[in-house]
C-alpha atoms as a PDB file:
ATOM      1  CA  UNK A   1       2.075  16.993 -15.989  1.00  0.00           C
ATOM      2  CA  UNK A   2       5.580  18.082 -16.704  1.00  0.00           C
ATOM      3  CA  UNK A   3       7.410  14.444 -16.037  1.00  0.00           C
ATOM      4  CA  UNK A   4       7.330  11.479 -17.738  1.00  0.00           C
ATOM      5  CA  UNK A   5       8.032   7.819 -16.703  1.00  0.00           C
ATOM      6  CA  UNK A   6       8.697   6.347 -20.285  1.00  0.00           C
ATOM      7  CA  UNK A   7      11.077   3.958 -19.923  1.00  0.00           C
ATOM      8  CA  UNK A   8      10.501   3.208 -16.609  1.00  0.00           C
ATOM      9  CA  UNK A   9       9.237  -0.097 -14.577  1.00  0.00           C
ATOM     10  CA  UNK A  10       6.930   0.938 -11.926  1.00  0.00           C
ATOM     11  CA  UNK A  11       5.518  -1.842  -9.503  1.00  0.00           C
ATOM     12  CA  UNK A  12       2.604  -0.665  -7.189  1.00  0.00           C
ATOM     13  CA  UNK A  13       0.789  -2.802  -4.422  1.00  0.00           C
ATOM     14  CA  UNK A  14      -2.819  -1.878  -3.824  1.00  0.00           C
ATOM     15  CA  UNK A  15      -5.991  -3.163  -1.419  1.00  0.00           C
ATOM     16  CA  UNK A  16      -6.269  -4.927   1.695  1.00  0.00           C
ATOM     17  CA  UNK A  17      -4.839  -8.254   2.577  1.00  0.00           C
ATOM     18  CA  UNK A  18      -7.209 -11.042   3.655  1.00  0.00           C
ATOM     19  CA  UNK A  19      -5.291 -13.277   6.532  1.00  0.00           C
ATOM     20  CA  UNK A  20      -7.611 -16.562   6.593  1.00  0.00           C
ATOM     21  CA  UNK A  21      -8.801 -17.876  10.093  1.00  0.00           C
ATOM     22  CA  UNK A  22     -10.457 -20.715   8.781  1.00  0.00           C
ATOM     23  CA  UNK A  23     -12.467 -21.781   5.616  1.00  0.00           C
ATOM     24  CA  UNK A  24     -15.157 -18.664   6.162  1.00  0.00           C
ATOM     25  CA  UNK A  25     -13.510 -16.190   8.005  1.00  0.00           C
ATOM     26  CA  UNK A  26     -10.557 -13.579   7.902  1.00  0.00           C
ATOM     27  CA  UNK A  27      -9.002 -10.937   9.173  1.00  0.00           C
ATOM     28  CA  UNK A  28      -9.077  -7.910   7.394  1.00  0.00           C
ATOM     29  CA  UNK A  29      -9.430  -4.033   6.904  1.00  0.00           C
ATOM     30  CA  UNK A  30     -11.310  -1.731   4.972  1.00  0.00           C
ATOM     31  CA  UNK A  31      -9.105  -0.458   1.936  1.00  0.00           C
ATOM     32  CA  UNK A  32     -10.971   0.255  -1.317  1.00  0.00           C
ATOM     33  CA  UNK A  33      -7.079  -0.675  -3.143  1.00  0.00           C
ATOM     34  CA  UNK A  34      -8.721   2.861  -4.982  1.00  0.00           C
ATOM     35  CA  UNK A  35      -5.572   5.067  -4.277  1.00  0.00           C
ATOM     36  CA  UNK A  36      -2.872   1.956  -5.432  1.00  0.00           C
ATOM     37  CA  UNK A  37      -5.018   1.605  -8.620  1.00  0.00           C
ATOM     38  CA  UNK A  38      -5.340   5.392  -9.176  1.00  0.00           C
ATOM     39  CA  UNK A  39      -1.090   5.392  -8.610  1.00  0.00           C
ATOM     40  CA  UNK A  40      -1.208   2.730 -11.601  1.00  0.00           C
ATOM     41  CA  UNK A  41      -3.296   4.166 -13.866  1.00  0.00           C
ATOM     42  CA  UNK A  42      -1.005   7.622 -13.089  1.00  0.00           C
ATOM     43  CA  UNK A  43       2.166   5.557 -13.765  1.00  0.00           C
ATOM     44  CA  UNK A  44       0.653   4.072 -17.000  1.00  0.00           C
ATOM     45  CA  UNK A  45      -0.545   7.437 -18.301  1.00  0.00           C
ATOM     46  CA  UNK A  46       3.184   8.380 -17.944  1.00  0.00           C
ATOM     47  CA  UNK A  47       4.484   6.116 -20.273  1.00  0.00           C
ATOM     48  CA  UNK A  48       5.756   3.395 -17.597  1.00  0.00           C
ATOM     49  CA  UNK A  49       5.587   0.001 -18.151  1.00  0.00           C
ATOM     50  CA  UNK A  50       3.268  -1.030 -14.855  1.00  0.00           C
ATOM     51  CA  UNK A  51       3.007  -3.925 -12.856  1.00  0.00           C
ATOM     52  CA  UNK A  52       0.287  -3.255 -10.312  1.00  0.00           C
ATOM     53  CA  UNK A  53       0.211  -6.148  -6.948  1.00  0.00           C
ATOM     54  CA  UNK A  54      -3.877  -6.160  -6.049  1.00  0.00           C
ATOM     55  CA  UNK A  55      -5.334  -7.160  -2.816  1.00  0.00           C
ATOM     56  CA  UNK A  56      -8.796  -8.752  -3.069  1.00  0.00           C
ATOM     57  CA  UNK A  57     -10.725  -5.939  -4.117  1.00  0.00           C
ATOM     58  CA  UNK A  58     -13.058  -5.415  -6.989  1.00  0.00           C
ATOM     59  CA  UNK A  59     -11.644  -2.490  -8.708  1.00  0.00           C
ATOM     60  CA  UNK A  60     -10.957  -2.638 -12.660  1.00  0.00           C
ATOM     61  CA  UNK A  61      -7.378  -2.742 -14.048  1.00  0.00           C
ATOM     62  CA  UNK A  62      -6.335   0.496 -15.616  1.00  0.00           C
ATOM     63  CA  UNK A  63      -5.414   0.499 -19.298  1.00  0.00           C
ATOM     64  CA  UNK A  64      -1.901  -0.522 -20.284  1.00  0.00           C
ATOM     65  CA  UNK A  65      -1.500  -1.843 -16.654  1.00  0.00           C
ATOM     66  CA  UNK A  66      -0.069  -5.895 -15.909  1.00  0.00           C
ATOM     67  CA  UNK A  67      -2.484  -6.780 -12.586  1.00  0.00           C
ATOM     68  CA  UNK A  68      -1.116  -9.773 -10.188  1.00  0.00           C
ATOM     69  CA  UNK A  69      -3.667 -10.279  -7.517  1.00  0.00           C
ATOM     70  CA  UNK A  70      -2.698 -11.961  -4.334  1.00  0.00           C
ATOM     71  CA  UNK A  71      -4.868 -12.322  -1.067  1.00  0.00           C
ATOM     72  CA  UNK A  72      -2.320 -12.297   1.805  1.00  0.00           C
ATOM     73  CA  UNK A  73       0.173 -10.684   3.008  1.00  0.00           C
ATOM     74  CA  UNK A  74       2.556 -13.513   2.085  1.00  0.00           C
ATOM     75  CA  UNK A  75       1.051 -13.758  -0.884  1.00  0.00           C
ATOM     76  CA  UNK A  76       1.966  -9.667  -1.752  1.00  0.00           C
ATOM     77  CA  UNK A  77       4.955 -10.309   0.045  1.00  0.00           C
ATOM     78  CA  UNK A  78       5.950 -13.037  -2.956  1.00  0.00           C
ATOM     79  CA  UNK A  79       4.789 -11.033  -5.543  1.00  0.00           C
ATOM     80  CA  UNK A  80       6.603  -7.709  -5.209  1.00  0.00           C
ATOM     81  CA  UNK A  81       9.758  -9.202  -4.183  1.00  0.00           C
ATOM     82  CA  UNK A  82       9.445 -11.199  -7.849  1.00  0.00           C
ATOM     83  CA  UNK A  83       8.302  -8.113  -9.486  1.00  0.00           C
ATOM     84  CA  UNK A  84      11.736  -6.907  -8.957  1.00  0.00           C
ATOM     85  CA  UNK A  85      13.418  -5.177 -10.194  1.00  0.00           C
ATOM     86  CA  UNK A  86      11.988  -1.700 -10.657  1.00  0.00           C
ATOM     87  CA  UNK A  87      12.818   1.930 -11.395  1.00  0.00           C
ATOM     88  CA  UNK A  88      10.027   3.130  -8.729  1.00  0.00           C
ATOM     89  CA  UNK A  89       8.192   1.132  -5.931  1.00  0.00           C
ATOM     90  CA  UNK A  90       4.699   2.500  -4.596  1.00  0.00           C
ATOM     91  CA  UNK A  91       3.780   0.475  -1.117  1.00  0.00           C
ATOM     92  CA  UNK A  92       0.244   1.280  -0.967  1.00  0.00           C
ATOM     93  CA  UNK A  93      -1.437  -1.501  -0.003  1.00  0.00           C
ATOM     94  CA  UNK A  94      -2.875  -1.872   3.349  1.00  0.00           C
ATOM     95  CA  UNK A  95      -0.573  -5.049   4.642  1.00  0.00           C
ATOM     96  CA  UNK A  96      -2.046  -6.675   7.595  1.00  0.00           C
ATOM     97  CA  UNK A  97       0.432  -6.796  10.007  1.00  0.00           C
ATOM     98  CA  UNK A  98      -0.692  -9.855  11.353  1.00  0.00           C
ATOM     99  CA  UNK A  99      -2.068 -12.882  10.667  1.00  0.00           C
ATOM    100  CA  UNK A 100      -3.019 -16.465  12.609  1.00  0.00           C
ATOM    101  CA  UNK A 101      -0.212 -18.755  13.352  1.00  0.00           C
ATOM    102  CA  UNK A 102      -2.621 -21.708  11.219  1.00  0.00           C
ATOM    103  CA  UNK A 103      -5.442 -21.896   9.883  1.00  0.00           C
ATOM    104  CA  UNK A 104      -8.586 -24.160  10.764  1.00  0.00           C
ATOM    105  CA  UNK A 105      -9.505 -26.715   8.476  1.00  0.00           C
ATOM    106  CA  UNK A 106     -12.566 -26.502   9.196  1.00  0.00           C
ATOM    107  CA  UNK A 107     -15.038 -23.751  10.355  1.00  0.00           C
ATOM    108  CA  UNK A 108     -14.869 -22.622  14.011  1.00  0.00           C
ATOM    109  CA  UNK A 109     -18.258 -22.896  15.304  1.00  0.00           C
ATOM    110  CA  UNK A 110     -19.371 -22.024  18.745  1.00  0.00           C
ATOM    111  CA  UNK A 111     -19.509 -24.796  21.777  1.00  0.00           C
ATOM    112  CA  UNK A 112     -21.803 -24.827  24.374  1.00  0.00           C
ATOM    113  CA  UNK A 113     -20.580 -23.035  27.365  1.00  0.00           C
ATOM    114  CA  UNK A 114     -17.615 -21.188  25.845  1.00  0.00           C
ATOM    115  CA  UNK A 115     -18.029 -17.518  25.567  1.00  0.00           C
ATOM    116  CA  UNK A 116     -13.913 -16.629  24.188  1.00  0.00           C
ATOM    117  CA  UNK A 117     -11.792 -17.303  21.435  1.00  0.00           C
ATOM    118  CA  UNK A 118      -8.490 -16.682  21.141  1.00  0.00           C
ATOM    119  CA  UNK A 119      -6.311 -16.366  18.154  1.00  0.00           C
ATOM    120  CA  UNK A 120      -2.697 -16.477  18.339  1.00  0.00           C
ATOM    121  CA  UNK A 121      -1.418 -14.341  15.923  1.00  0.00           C
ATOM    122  CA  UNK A 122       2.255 -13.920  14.386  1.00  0.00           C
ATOM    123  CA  UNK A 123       4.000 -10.762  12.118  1.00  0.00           C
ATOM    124  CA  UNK A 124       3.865 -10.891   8.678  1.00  0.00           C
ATOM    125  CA  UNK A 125       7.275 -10.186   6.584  1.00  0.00           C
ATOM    126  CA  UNK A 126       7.685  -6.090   6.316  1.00  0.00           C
ATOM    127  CA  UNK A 127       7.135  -5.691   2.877  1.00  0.00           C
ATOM    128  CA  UNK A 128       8.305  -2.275   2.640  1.00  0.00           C
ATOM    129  CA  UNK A 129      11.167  -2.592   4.313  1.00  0.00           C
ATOM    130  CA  UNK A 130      12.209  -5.551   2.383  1.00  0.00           C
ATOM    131  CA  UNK A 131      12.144  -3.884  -0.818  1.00  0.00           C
ATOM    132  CA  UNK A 132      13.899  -1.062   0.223  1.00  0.00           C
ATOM    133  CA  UNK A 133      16.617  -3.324   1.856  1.00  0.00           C
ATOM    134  CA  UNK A 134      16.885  -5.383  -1.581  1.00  0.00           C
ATOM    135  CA  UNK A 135      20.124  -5.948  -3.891  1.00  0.00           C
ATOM    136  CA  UNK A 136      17.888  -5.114  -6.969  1.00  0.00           C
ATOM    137  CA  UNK A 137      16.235  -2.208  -4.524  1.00  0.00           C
ATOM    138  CA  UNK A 138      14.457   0.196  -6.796  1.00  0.00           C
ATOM    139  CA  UNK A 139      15.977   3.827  -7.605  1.00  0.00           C
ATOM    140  CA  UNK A 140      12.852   4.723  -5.734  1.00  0.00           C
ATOM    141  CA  UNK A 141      10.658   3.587  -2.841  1.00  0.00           C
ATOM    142  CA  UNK A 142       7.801   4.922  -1.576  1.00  0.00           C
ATOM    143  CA  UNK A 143       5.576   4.188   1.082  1.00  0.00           C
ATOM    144  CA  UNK A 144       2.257   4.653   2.722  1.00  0.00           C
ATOM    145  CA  UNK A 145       0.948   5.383   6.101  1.00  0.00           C
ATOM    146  CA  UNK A 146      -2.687   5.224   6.901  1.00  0.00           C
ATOM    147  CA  UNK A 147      -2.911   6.906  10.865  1.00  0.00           C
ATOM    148  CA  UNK A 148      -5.868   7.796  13.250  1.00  0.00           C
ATOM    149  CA  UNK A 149      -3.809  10.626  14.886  1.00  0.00           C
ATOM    150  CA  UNK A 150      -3.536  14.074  15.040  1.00  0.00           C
ATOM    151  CA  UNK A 151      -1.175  16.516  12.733  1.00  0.00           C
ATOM    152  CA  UNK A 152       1.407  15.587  15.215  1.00  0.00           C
ATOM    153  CA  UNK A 153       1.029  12.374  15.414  1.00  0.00           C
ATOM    154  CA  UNK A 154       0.727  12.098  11.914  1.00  0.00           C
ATOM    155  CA  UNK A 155       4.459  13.751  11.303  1.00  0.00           C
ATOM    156  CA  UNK A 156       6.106  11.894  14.345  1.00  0.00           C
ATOM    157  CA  UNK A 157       5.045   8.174  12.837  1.00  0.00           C
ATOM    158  CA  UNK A 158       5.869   8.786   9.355  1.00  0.00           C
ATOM    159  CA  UNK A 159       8.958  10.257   9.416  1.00  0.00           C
ATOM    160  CA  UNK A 160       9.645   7.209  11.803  1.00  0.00           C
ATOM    161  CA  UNK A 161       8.845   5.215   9.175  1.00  0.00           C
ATOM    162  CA  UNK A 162      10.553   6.840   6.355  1.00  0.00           C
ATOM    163  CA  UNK A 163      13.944   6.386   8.666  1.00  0.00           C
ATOM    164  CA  UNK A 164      13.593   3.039  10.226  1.00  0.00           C
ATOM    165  CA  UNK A 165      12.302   1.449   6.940  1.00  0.00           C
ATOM    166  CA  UNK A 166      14.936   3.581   4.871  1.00  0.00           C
ATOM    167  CA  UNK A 167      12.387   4.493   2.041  1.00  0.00           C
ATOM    168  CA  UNK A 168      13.006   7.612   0.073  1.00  0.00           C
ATOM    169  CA  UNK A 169       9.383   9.258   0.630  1.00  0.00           C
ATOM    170  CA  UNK A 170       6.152   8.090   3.120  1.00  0.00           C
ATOM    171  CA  UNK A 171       2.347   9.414   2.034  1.00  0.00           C
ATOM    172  CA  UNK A 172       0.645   9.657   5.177  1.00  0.00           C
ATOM    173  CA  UNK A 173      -2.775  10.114   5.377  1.00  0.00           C
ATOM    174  CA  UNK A 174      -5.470  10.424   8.167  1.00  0.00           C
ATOM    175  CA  UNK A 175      -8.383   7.610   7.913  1.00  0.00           C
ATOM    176  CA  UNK A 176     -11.320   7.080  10.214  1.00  0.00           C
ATOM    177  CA  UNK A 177     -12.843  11.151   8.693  1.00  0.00           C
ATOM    178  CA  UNK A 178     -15.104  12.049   6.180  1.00  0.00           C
ATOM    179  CA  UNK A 179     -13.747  12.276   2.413  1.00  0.00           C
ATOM    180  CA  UNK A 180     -10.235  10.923   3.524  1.00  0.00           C
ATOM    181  CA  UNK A 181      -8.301   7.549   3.139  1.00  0.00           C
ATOM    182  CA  UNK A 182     -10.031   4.121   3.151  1.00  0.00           C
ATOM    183  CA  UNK A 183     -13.070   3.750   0.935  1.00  0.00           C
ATOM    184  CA  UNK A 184     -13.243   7.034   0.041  1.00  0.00           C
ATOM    185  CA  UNK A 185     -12.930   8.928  -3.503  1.00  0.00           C
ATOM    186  CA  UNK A 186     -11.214  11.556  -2.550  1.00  0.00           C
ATOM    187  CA  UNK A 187      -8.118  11.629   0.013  1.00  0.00           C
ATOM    188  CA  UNK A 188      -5.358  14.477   0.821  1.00  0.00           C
ATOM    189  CA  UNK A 189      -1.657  13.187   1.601  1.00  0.00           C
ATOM    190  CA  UNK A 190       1.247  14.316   3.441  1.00  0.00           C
ATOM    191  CA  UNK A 191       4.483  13.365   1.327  1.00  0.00           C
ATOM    192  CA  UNK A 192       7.738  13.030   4.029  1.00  0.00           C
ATOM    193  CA  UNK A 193      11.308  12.648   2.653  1.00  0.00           C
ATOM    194  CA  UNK A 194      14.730  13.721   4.256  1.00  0.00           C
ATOM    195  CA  UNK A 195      14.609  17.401   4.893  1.00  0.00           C
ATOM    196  CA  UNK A 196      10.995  17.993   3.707  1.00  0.00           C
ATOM    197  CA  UNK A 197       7.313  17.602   3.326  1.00  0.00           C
ATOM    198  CA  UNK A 198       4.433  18.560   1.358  1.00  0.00           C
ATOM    199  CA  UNK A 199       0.585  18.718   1.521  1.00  0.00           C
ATOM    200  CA  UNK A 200      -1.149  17.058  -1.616  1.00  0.00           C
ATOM    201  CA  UNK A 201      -5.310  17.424  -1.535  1.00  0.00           C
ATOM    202  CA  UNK A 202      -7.619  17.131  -0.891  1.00  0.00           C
ATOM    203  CA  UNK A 203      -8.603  15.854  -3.892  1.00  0.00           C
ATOM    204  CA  UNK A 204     -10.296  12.967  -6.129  1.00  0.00           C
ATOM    205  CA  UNK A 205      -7.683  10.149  -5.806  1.00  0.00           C
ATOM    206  CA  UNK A 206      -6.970   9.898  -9.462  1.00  0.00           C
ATOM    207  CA  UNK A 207      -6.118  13.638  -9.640  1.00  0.00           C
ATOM    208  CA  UNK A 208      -3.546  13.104  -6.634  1.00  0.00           C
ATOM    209  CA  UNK A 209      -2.101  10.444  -7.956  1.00  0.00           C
ATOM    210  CA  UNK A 210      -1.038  12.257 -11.157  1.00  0.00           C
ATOM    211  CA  UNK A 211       0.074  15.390  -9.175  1.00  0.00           C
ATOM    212  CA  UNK A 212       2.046  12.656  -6.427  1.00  0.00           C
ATOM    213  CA  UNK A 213       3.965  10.675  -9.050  1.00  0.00           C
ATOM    214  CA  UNK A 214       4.617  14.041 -10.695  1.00  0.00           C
ATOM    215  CA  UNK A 215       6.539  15.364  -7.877  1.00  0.00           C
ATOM    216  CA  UNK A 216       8.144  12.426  -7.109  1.00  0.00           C
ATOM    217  CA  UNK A 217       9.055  12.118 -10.776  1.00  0.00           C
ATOM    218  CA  UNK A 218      10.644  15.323 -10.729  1.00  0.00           C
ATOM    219  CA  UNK A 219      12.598  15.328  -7.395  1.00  0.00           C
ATOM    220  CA  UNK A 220      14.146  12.029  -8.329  1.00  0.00           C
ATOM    221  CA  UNK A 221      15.227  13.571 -12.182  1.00  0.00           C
END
């Protein structure tokens, strides 16, 4: 690796959020938090002094890495706004995008004769695009985009996200295959910024890591 991040703050949010229905049940998805950590332990290895935001997943915490675990999206949403500021920002946490307007006190069981539920969900807060939109906004922020699409696809919605969310680079990445994204060792990234893109992996996430925050290293020196 030919950069270093000594003397840098680097805050990373990894994992899944859990959005609680009631007592027993959420909503949820299925990320491992493996590629967040593995962005960490990268950013620790580097010299920076790391504050890594962790989902409910069951993941050790990299050497010479400060872990705050959270469970919600609010919860994340509080904890990387205080973990401000920052010389870099890594979003990769899967955020749930919604979660139930309240929560049952008490478990929802079934009643005779009713076959439906509903749940009215509501938006959590955009945590991405509240960092990037913050007074102590980091020299850096960089985002992540987990899609089901095609190559096209893929380019269309992240590059709509790097503009509309005003981030300086989005990872996307296709999950939903075989030895990519969610719950997987390995993944392979896209990297969007203004004027360019490149193709990382695939690869064992704690090599692409390295080789991500290496390049992003560089292009912001």
């Amino acid at each position: 690796m030919s950069a270093s991040l000594a003397g840098r703050r680097v805050l990373v949010s990894a994992g899944p959020t859990y959005e609680d229905i009631d007592p027993v049940r959420f909503l949820g998805n299925r990320s491992s938090g493996r590629m967040g950590f593995a962005l960490a332990a990268a950013a620790a290895s580097l010299g920076a002094e790391t504050v890594l935001v962790a989902g409910p997943v069951r993941l050790e915490t990299p050497p010479g890495v400060r872990r705050i675990d959270v469970r919600s999206a609010a919860d994340m949403h509080e904890a990387v706004l205080c973990g401000l500021p920052a010389d870099f920002y890594i979003g990769a946490a899967a955020v749930a995008d919604w979660t139930p307007r309240g929560v049952a006190s008490h478990k929802l069981k079934k009643q005779p004769g009713v076959d439906t539920l509903t749940l009215v969900l509501v938006r959590t807060a955009d945590i991405l695009a509240d960092v990037a939109a913050h007074p102590s906004r980091p020299r850096c922020v960089v985002g992540f985009a987990a899609e089901t699409g095609d190559d096209a696809d893929i380019a269309r919605y992240a590059r709509g996200k790097l503009e509309r969310k005003r981030v300086d680079f989005i990872c996307a990445n296709r999950v939903g295959v075989a030895g990519s994204g969610f719950e997987a060792e390995d993944n392979a990234l896209r990297v969007f910024w203004n004027g360019g893109e490149r193709r990382f992996g695939p690869a064992p996430k704690t090599r692409l890591a390295l080789h991500l925050l290496d390049f992003i290293a560089g292009r912001i020196a």
